[in-house]
C-alpha atoms as a PDB file:
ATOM      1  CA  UNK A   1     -11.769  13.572   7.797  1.00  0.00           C
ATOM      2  CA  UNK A   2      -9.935  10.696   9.158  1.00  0.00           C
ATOM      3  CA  UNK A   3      -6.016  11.013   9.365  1.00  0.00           C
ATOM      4  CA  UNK A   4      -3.437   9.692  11.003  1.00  0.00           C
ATOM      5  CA  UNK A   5      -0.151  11.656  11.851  1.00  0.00           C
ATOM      6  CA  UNK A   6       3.182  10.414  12.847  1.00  0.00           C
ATOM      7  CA  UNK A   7       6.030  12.998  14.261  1.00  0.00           C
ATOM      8  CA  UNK A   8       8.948  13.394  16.692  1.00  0.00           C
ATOM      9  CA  UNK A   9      11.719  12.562  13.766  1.00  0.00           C
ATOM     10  CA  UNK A  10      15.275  13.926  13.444  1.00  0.00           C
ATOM     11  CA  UNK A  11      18.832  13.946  12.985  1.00  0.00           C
ATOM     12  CA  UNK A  12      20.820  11.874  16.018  1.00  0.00           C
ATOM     13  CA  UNK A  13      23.872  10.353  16.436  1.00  0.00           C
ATOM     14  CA  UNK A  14      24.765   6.448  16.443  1.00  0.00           C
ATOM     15  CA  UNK A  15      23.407   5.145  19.818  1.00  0.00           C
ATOM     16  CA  UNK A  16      21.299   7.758  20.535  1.00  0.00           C
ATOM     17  CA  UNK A  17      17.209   7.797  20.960  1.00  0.00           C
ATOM     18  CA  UNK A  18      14.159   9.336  19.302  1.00  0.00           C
ATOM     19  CA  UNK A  19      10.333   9.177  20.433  1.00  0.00           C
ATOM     20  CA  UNK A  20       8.048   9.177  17.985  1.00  0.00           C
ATOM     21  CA  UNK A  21       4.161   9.967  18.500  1.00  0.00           C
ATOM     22  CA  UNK A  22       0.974   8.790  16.654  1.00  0.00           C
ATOM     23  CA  UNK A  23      -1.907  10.644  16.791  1.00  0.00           C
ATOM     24  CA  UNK A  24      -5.102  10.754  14.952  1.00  0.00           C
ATOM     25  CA  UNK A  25      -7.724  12.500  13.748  1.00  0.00           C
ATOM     26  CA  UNK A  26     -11.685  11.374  13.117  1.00  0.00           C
ATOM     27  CA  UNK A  27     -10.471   8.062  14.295  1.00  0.00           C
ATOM     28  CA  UNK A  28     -10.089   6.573  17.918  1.00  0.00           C
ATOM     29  CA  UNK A  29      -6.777   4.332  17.965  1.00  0.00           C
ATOM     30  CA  UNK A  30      -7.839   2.891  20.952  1.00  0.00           C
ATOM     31  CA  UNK A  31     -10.153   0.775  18.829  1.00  0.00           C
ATOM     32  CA  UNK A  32      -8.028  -0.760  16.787  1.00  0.00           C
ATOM     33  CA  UNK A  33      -4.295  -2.192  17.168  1.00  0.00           C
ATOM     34  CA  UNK A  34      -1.643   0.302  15.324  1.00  0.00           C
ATOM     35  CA  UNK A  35       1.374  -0.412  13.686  1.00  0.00           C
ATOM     36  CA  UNK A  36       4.827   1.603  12.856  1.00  0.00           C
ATOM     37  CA  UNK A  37       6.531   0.905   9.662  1.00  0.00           C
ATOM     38  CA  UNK A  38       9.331   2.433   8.206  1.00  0.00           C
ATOM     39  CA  UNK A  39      10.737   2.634   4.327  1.00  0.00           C
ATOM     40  CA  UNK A  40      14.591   3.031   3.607  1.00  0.00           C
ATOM     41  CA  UNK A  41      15.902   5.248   0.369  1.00  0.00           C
ATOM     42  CA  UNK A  42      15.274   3.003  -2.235  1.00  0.00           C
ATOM     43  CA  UNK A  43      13.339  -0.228  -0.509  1.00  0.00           C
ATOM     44  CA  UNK A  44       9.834  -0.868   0.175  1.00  0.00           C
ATOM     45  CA  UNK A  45       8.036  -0.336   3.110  1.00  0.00           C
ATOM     46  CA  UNK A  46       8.817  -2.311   6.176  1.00  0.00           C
ATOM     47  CA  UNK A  47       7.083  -3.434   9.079  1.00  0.00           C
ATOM     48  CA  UNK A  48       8.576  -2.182  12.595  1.00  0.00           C
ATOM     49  CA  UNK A  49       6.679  -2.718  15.459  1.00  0.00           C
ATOM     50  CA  UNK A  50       2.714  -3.221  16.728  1.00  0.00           C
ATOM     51  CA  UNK A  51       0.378  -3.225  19.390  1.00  0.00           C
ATOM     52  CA  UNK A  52      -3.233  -4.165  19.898  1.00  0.00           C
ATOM     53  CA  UNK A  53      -5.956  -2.086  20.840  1.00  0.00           C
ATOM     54  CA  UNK A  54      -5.157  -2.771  24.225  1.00  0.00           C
ATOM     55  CA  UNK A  55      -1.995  -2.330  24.854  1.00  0.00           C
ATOM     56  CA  UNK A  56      -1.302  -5.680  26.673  1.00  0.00           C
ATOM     57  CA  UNK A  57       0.522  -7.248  23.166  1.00  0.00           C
ATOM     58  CA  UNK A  58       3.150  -6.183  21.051  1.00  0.00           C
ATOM     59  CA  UNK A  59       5.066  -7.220  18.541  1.00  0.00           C
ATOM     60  CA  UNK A  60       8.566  -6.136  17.124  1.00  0.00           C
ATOM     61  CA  UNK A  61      10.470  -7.110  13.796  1.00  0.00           C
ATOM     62  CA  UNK A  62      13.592  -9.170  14.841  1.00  0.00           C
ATOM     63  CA  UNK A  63      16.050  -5.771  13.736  1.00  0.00           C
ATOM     64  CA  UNK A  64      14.655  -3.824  16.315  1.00  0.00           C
ATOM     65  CA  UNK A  65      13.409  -5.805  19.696  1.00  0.00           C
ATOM     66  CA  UNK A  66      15.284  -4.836  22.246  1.00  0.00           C
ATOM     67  CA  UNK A  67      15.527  -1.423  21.118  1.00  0.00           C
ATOM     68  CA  UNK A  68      12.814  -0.049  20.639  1.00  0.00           C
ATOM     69  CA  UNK A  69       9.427  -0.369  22.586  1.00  0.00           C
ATOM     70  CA  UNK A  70       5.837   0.586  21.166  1.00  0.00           C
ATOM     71  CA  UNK A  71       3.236   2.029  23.903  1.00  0.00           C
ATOM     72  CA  UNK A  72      -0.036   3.149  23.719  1.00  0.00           C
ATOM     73  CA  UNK A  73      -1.594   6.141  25.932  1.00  0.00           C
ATOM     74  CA  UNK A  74      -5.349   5.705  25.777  1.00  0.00           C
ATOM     75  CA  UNK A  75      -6.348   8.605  27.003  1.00  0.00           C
ATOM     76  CA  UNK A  76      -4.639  10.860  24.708  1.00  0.00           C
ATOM     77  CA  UNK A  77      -5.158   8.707  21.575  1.00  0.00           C
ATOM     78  CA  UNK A  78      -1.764   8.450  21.060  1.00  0.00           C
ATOM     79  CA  UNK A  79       0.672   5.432  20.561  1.00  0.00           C
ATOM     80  CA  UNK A  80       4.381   6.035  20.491  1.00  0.00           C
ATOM     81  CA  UNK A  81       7.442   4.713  19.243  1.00  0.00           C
ATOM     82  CA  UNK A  82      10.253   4.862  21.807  1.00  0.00           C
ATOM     83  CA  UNK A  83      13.459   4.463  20.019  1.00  0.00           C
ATOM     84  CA  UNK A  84      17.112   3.580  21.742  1.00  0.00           C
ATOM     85  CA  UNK A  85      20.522   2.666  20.573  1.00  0.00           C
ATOM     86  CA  UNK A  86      19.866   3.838  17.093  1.00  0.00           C
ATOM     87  CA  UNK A  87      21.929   2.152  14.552  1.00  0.00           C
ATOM     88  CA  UNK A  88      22.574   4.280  11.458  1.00  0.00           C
ATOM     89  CA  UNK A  89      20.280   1.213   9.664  1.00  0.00           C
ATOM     90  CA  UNK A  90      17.797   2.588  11.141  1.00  0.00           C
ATOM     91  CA  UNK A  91      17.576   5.882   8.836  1.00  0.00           C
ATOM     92  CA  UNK A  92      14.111   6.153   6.969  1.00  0.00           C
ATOM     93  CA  UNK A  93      11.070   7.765   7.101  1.00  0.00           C
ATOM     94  CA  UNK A  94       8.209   5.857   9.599  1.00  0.00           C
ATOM     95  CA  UNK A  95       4.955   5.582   9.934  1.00  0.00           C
ATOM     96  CA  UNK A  96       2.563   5.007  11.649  1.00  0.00           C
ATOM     97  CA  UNK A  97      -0.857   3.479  10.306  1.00  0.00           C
ATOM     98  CA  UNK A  98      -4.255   2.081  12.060  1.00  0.00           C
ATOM     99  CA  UNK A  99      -4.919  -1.788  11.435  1.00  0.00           C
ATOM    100  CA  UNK A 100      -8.037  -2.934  10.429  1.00  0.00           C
ATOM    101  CA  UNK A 101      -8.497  -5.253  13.655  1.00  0.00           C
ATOM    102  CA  UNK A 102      -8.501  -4.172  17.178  1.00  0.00           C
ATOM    103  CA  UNK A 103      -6.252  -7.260  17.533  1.00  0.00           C
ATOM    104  CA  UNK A 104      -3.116  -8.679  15.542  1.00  0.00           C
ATOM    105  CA  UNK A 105      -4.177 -11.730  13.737  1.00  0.00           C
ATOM    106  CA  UNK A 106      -1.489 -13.417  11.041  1.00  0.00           C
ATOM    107  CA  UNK A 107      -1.198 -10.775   9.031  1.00  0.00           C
ATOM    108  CA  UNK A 108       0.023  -7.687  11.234  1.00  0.00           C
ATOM    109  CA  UNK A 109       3.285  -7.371   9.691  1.00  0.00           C
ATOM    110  CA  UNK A 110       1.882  -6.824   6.354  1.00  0.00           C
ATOM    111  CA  UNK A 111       1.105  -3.364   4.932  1.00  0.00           C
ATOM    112  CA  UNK A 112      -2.008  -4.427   3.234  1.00  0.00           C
ATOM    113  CA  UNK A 113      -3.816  -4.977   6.454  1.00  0.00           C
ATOM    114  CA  UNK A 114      -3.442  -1.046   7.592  1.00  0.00           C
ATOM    115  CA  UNK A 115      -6.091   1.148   6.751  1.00  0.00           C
ATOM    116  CA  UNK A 116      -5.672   4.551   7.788  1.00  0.00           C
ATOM    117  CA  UNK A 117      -1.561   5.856   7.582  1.00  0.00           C
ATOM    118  CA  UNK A 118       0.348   8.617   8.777  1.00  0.00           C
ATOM    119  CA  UNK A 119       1.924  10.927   6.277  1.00  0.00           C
ATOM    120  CA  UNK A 120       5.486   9.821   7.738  1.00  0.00           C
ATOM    121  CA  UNK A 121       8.264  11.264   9.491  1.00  0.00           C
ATOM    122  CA  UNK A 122      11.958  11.379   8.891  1.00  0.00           C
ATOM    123  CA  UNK A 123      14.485   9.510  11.484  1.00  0.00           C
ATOM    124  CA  UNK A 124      18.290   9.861  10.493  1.00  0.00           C
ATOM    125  CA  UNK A 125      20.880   8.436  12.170  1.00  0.00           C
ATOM    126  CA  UNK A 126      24.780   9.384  11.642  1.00  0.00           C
ATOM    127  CA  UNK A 127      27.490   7.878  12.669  1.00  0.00           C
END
């Protein structure tokens, strides 16, 4: 069985941080980039952040660079969200999903190009 599994969510205040951690399953996320999305109450499913298989390139959505910072640890399989300053706009539930390329090509902010997903983890911020 193949899953992915996102976790490390929680209740913090404005400013604060939160580390979230991928891990998977049947499936080696070294070999292909990974990607963290997150959906708001009520919106669709955004793209957050991304790295290739790598490591060595990421990319960030424009609401969060500078704040948060997506690494990969090879060895344990694991890539992780490191989240700081935390806005309350940041409240949703993310995850974390396996990209059908080892690499980003054009299409790395869209959902449709992730195969394998997390089932999601809950980040609420308060103000």
């Amino acid at each position: 069985e193949v899953a992915a599994a996102g976790a490390g969510g929680g209740l913090v205040q404005t400013g604060g941080s939160l580390r979230l951690s991928c891990t998977a399953s049947g499936l080696t996320l070294n070999s292909y980039a990974t990607g963290w999305f997150r959906q708001k109450s009520g919106q669709e499913r955004e793209f957050v952040a991304a790295i290739v298989w790598s490591g060595t390139v990421t990319r960030y959505t424009d609401a969060v660079k500078g704040r948060f910072l997506i690494s990969r640890d090879s060895a344990k399989n694991t890539v992780s969200l490191q989240m700081n300053n935390l806005k309350t706009e940041d409240t949703a539930i993310y995850f974390c999903a396996s990209y059908q390329h080892p690499y980003l090509d054009g299409s790395y902010y869209s959902a449709e190009g992730y195969t394998y997903w997390g089932q999601g983890t809950l980040v609420t911020v308060s103000s």
